[in-house]
Protein backbone atom coordinates (compact mmCIF):
# COMPACT_ATOMS: atom_id res chain seq x y z
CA UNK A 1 90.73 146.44 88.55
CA UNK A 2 91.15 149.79 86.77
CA UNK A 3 89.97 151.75 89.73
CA UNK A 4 91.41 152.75 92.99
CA UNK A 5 90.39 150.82 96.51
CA UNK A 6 88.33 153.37 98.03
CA UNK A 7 86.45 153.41 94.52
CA UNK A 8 86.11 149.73 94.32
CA UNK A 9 84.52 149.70 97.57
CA UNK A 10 82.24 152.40 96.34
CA UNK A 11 81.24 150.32 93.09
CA UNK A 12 80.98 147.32 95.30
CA UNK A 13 78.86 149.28 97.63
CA UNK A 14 76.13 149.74 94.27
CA UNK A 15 76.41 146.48 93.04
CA UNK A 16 75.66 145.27 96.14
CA UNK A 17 72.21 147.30 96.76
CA UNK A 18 71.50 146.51 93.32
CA UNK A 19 71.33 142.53 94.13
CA UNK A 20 69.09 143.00 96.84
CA UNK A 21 66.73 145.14 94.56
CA UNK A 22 62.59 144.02 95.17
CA UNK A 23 62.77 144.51 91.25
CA UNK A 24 63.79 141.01 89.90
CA UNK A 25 64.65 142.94 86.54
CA UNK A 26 67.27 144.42 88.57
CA UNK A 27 68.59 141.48 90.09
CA UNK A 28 68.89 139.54 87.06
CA UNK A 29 70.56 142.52 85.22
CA UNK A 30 72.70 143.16 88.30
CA UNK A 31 74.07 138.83 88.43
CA UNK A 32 75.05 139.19 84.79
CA UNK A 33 77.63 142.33 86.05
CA UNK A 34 79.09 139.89 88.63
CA UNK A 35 79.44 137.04 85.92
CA UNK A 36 81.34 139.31 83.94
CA UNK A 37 83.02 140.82 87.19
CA UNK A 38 84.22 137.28 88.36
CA UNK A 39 85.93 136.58 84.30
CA UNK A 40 88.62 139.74 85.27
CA UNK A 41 89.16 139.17 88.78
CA UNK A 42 92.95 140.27 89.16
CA UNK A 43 92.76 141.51 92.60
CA UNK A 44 92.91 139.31 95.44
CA UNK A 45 91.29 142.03 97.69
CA UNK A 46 88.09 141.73 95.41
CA UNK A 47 87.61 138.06 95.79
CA UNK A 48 85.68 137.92 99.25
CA UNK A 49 83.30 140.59 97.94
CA UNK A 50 82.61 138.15 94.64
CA UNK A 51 82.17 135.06 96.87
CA UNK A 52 79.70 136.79 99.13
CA UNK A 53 77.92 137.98 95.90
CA UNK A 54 77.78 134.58 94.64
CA UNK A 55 75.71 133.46 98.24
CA UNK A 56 73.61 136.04 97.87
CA UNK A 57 72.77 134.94 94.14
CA UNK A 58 71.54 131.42 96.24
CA UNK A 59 69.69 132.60 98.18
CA UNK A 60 67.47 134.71 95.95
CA UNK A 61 64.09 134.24 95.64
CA UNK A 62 63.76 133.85 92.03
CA UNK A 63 64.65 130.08 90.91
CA UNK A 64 66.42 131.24 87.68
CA UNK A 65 68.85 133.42 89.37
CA UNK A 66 69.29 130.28 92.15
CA UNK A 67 69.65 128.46 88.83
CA UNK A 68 72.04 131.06 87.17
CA UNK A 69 74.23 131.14 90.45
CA UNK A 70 75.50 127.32 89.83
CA UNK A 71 77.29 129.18 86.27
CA UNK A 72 78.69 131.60 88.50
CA UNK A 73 80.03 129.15 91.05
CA UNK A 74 82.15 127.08 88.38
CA UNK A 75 83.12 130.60 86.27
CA UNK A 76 84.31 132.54 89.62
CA UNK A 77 86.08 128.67 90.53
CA UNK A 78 87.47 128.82 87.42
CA UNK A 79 89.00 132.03 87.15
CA UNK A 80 90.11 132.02 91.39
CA UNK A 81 94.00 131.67 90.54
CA UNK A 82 93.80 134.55 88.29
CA UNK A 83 93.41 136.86 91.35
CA UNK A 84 96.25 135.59 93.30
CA UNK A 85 99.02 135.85 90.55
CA UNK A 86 97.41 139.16 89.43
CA UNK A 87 98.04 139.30 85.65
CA UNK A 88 95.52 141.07 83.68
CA UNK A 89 97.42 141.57 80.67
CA UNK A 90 95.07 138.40 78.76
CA UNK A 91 91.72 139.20 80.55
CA UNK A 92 89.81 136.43 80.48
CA UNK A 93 91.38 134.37 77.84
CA UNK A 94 94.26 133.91 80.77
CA UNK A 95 92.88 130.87 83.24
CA UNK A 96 95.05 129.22 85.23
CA UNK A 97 94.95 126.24 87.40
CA UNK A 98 94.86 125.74 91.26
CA UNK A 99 98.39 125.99 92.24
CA UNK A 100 100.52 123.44 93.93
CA UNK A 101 100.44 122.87 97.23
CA UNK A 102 104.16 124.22 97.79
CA UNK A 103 103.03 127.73 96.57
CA UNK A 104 102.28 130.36 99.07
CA UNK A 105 98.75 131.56 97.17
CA UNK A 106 97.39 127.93 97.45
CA UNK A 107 95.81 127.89 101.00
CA UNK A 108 94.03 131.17 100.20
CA UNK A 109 92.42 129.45 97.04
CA UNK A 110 91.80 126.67 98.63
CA UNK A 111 89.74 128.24 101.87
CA UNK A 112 87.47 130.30 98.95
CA UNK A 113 86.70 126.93 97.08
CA UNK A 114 85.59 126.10 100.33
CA UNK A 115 83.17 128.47 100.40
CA UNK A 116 81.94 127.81 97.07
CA UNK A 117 81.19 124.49 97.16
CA UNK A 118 78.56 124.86 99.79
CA UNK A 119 76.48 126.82 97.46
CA UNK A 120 76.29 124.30 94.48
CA UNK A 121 75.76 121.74 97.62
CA UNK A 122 72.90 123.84 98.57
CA UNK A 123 71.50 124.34 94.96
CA UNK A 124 71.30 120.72 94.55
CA UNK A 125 68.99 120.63 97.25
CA UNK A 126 67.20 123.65 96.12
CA UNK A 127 62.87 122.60 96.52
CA UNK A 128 62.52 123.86 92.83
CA UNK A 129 63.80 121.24 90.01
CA UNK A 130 64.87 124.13 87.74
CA UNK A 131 67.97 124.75 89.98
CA UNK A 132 68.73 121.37 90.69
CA UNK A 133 68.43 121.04 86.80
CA UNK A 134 71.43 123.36 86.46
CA UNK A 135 73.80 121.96 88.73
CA UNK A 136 73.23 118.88 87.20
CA UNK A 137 74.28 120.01 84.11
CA UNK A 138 77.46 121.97 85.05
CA UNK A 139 78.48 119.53 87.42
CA UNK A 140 81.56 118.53 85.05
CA UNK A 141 82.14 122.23 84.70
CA UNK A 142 82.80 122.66 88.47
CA UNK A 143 84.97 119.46 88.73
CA UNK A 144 86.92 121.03 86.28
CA UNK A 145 87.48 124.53 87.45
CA UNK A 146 87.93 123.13 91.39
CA UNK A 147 90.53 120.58 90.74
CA UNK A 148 91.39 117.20 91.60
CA UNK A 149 91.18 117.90 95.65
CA UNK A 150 87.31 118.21 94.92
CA UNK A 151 86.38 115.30 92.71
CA UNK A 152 85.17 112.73 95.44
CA UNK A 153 82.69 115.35 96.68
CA UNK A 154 81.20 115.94 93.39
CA UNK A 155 81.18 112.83 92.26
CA UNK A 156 79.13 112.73 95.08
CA UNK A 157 77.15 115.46 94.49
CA UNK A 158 76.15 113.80 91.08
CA UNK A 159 75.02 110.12 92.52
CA UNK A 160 72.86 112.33 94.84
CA UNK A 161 71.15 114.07 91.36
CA UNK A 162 71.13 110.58 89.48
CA UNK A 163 68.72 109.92 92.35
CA UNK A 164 66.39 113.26 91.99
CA UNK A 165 62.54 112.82 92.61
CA UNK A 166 62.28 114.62 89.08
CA UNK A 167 62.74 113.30 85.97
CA UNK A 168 64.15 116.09 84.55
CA UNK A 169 66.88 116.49 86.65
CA UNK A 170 67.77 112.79 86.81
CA UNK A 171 68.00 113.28 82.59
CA UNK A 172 70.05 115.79 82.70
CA UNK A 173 72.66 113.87 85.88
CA UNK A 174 72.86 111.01 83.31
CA UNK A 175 73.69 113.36 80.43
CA UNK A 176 76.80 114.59 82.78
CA UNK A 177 77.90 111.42 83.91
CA UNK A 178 80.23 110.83 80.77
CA UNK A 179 81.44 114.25 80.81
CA UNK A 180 82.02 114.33 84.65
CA UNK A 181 84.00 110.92 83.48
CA UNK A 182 86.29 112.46 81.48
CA UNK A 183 86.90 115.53 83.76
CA UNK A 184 88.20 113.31 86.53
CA UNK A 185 89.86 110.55 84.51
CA UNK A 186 91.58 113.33 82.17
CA UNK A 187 92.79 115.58 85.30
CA UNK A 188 93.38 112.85 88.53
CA UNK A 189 95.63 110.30 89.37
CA UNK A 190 94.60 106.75 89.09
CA UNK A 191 93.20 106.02 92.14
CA UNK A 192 90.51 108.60 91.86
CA UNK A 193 90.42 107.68 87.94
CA UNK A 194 89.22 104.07 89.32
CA UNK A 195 86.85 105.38 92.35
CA UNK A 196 84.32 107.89 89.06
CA UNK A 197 83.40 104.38 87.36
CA UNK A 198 82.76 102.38 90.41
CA UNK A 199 81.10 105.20 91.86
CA UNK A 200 78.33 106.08 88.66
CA UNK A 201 78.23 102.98 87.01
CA UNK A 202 76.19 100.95 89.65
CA UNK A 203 73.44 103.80 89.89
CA UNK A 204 73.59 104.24 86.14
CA UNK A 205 72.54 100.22 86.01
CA UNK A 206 69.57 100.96 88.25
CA UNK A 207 68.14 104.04 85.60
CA UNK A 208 67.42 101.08 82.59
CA UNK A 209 64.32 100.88 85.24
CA UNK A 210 63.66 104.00 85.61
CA UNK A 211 59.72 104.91 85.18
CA UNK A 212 60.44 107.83 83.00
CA UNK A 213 60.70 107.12 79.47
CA UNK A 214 63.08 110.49 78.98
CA UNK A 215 66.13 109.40 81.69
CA UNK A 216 65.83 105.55 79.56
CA UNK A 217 66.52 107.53 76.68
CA UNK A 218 69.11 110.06 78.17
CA UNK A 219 70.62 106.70 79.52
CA UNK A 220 71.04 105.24 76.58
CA UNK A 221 72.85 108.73 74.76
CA UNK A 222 75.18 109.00 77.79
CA UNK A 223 76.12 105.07 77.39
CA UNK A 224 77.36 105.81 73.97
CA UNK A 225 79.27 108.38 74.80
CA UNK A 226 80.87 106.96 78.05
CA UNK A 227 81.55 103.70 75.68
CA UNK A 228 83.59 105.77 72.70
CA UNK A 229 85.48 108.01 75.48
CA UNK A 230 86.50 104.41 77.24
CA UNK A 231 87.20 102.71 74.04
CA UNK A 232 89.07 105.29 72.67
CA UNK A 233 90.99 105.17 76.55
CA UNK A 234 91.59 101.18 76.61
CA UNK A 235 92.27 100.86 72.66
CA UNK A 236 93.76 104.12 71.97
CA UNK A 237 92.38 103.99 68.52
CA UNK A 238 89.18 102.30 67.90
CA UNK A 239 88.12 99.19 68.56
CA UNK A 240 89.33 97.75 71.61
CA UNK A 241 91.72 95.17 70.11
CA UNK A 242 94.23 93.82 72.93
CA UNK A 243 97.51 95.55 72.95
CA UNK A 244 101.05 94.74 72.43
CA UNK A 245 102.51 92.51 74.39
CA UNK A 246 105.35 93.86 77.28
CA UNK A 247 108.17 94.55 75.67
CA UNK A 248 107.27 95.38 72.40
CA UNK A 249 106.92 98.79 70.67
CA UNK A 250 107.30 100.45 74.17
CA UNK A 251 104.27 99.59 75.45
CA UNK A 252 104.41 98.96 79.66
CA UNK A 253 102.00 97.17 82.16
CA UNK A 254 100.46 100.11 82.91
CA UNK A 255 98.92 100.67 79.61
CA UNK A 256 98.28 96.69 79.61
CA UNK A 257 96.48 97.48 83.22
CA UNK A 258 94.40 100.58 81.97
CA UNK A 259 93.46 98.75 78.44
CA UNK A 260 91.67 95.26 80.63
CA UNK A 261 90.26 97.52 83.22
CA UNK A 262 88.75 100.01 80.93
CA UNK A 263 87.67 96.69 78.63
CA UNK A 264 86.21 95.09 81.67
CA UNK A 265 83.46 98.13 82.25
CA UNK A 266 83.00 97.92 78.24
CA UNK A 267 82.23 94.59 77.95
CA UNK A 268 80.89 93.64 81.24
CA UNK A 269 78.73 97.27 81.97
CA UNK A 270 78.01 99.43 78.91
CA UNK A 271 78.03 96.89 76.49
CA UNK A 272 74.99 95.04 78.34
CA UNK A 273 73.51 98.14 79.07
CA UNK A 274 73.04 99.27 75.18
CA UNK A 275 71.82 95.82 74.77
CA UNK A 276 68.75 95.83 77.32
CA UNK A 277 68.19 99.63 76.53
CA UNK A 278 67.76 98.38 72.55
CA UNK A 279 64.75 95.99 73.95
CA UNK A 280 63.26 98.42 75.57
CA UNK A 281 59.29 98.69 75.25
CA UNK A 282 59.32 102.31 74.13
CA UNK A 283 60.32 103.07 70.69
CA UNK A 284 61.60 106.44 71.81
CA UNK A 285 64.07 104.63 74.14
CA UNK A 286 65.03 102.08 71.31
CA UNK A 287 65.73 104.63 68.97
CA UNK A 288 67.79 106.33 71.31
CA UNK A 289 70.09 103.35 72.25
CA UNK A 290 70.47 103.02 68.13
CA UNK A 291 71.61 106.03 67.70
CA UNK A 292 73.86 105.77 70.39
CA UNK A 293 75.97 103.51 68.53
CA UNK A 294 75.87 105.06 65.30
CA UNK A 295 77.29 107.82 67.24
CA UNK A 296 79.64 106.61 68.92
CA UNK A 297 81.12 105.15 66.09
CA UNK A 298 81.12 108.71 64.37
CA UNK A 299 82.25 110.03 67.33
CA UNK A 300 85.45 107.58 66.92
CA UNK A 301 86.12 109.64 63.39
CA UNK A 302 85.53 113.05 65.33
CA UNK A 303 88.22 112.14 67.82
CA UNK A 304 91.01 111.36 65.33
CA UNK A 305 90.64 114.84 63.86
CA UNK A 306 90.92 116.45 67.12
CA UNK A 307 87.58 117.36 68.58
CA UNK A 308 86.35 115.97 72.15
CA UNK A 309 84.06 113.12 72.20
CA UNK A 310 81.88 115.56 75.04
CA UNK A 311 82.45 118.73 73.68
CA UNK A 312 80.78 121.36 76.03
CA UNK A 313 80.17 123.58 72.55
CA UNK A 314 77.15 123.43 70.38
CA UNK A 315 77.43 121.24 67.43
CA UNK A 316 75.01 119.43 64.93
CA UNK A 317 72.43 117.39 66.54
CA UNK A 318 73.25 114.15 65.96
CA UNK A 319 69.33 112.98 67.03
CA UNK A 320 67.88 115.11 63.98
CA UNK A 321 69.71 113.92 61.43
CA UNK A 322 69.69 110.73 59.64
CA UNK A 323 73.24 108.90 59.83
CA UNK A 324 72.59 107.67 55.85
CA UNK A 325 71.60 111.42 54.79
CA UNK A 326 74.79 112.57 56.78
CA UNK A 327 77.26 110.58 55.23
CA UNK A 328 76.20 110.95 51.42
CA UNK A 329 76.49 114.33 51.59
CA UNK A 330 79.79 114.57 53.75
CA UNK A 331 81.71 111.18 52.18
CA UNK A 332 82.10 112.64 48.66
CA UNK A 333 86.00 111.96 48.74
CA UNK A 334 85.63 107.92 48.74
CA UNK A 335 89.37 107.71 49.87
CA UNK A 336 88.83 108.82 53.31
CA UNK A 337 87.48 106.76 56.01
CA UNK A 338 83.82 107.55 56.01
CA UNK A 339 83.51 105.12 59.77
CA UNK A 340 86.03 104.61 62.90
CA UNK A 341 86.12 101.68 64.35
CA UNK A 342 84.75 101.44 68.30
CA UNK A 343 82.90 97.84 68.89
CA UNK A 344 85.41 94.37 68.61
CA UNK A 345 84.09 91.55 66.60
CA UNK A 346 82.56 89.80 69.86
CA UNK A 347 80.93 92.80 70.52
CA UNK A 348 79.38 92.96 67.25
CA UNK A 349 78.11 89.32 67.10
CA UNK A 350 76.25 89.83 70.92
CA UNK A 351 74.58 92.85 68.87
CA UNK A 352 73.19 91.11 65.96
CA UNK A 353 70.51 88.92 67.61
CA UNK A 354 68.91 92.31 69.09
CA UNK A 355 69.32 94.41 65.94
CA UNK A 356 67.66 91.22 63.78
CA UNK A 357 65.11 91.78 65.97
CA UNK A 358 64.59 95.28 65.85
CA UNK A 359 64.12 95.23 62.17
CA UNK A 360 60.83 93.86 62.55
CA UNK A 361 59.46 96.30 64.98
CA UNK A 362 56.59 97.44 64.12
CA UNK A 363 57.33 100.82 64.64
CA UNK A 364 58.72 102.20 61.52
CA UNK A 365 61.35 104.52 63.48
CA UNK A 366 62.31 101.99 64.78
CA UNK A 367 63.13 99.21 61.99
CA UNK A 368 64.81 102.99 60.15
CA UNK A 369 66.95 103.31 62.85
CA UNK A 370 67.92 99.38 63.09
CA UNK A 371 69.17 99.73 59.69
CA UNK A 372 71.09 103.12 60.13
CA UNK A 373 73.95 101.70 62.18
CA UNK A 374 74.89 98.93 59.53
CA UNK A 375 77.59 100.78 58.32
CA UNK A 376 79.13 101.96 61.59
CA UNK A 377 79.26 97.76 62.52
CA UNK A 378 80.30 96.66 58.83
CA UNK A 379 83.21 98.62 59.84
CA UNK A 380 83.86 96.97 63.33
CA UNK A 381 84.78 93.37 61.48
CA UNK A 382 86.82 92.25 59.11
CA UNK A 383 84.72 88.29 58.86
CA UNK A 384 82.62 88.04 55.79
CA UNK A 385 80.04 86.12 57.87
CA UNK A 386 79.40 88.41 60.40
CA UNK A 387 79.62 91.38 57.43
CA UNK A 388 76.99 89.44 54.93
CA UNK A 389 74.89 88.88 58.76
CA UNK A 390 74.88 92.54 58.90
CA UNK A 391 74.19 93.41 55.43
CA UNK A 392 71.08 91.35 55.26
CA UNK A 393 69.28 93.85 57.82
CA UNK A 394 69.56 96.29 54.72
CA UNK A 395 67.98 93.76 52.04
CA UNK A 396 65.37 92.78 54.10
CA UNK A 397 64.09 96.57 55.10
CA UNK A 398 64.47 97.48 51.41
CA UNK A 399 61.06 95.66 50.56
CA UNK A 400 59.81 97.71 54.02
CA UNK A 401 56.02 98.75 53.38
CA UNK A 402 57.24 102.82 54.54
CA UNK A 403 59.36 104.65 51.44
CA UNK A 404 61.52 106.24 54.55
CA UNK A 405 62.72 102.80 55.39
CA UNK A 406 63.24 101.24 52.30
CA UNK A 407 65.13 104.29 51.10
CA UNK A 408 67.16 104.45 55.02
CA UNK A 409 67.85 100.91 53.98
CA UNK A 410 69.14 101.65 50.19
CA UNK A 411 71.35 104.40 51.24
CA UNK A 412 73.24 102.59 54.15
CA UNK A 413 73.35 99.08 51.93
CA UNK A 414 75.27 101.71 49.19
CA UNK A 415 77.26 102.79 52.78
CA UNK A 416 78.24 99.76 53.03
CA UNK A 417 79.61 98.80 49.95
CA UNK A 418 81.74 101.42 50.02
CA UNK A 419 82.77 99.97 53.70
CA UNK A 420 83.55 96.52 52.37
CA UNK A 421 85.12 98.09 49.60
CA UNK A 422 87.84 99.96 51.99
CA UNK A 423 88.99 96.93 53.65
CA UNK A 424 90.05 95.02 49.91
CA UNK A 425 86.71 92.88 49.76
């Protein structure tokens, strides 16, 4: 952008040789320039040259750079508009969305995200599972960057992946799913809001199946996080508890519509799903579907300070650390809310029976992770029944034969307390 034409053309010229080195060194050093090319694209005249750079990139013959050229496809998507209103004052930090369809630049957008779609088509069909790996994994990425015009075709593009012949790449489709949910129900109108959760849901369903013990457990994290993004959707503030009725505090039939529909695929869908996934045979997969409640009921407290419940930025992983060990050394202050919220008092009750259960596993991990999520659900009901119900999961495992359980078990019971003590009890 700082250069003249005729010296563009002449850089262009380089970088292009450079991508068709027999060096792969080369190649791969030459794909990063291009990333960082397509972040300050302010010239419409360079755009072409970018596409055809990113087609090149899929057709290489090393997988990673096939892999590396789905990150390019999203970033150059991205950053597209940028080229056609030509303002490089902010660099990259400036992105701007696909214009309307009244303004004069939006045909020419539109016929180059036609020609990069094809390629993360093509990737996702790519014979090495590496590649398809990485489209499934930036699949909400591209939604993003492309716009609502595109969301039925990747949607599409993702059922195809939740269907891969590898493992791996079916893991990592699942692990999308709620973010690619959130993309499309965050940026579309209704219709196409609707037409994501009728789309993924059914093959989601046919994964608790699934022969691999790592998409059951990927299942089971992407559940909880689909659940606490639709929760927070149909409740608009933890728990799902039914709304105002028409008429008062402002509240219309459209938010009345949204609330039942989104409770529907709660109770009816994810709900069930957590619930089979928590009897599953493999401990790993049982511990997974725990945690995925904990979670998503300190996901609930993330979201009312401001943070997305699928944040695409590296945080603290949740599956390394113990939810009791997490709280006593982040609930000091006593006045704040230590849990949000996310499953009603129905919901609650249809968990007990398979928690009770858990708790005698004999799988140690297992009966530690049972007992972690007694504080989230203490604070999901306000019935001393259901709350002494719940509390006896941490008596029992605090005579448990393994010190990690009994002391799991001593920390959360103390958790709890606290809980009960919160809501006047």
């Amino acid at each position: 952008n700082h250069l003249d034409f005729p010296r563009q053309l002449q850089l262009r010229g380089v970088i292009t040789r450079a991508l068709h080195d027999v060096d792969v060194g080369v190649r791969k050093a030459t794909a990063a320039v291009v990333h960082e090319i397509s972040e300050m694209l302010f010239d419409r005249r360079a755009v072409p040259w970018t596409v055809l750079m990113v087609e090149r990139s899929m057709t290489d013959p090393e997988p990673q750079l096939r892999a590396a050229a789905m990150t390019l496809t999203w970033h150059l998507a991205e950053h597209l508009p940028n080229a056609f209103l030509g303002d490089a004052s902010k660099g990259s930090l400036s992105i701007r969305r696909l214009p309307p369809r009244t303004d004069p630049t939006f045909m020419d957008v539109y016929l180059l995200q036609c020609k990069l779609l094809p390629v993360a088509s093509n990737l996702a069909e790519d014979r090495i599972a590496s590649v398809r790996l990485s489209v499934a994994a930036q699949c909400d990425r591209l939604c993003t960057a492309l716009g609502e015009h595109w969301f039925s075709v990747i949607i599409d593009l993702l059922q195809a992946l939740l269907s891969d012949r590898d493992d791996r790449v079916r893991s990592e489709a699942i692990l999308c799913m709620p973010r690619l949910v959130e993309s499309v129900i965050s940026g579309a109108s209704e219709d196409k809001s609707v037409s994501v959760l009728e789309s993924l849901l059914p093959q989601a369903l046919k994964m608790q199946k699934d022969a691999s013990v790592l998409v059951r457990s990927s299942l089971a994290t992407a559940t909880g996080e689909l659940l606490v993004f639709l929760v927070g959707l149909g409740g608009a503030g933890g728990s799902l508890s039914p709304p105002p009725s028409p008429g008062h505090g402002g509240v219309n039939i459209d938010e009345i519509g949204s609330y039942k529909y989104y409770k529907k695929h709660v109770d009816q869908t994810l709900i069930p799903l957590l619930q089979k996934l928590l009897q599953d045979t493999n401990p790993d997969v049982t511990s997974a579907s725990l945690r995925a409640v904990t979670n998503a009921s300190r996901s609930g407290a993330r979201d009312r300070s401001g943070i997305p419940s699928c944040s695409h930025k590296p945080d603290v992983d949740d599956d390394l650390v113990s939810l009791a060990s997490h709280q006593s050394h982040t609930s000091i202050d006593r006045t704040k809310p230590v849990f949000i919220p996310v499953l009603s008092e129905e919901q609650v009750l249809r968990l007990l029976p398979t928690l009770s259960n858990l708790a005698t596993s004999t799988q140690w991990r297992v009966r530690q992770s049972a007992v972690e999520i007694v504080p989230a659900l203490l604070g999901c009901t306000y019935r001393l029944e259901t709350r002494n119900e719940i509390s006896k999961l941490c008596i029992n495992l605090m005579s448990d034969k393994v010190d990690t359980v009994r002391k799991t078990a001593a920390e959360c019971f103390c958790l709890g307390g606290s809980s009960l003590a919160r809501h006047g009890e």
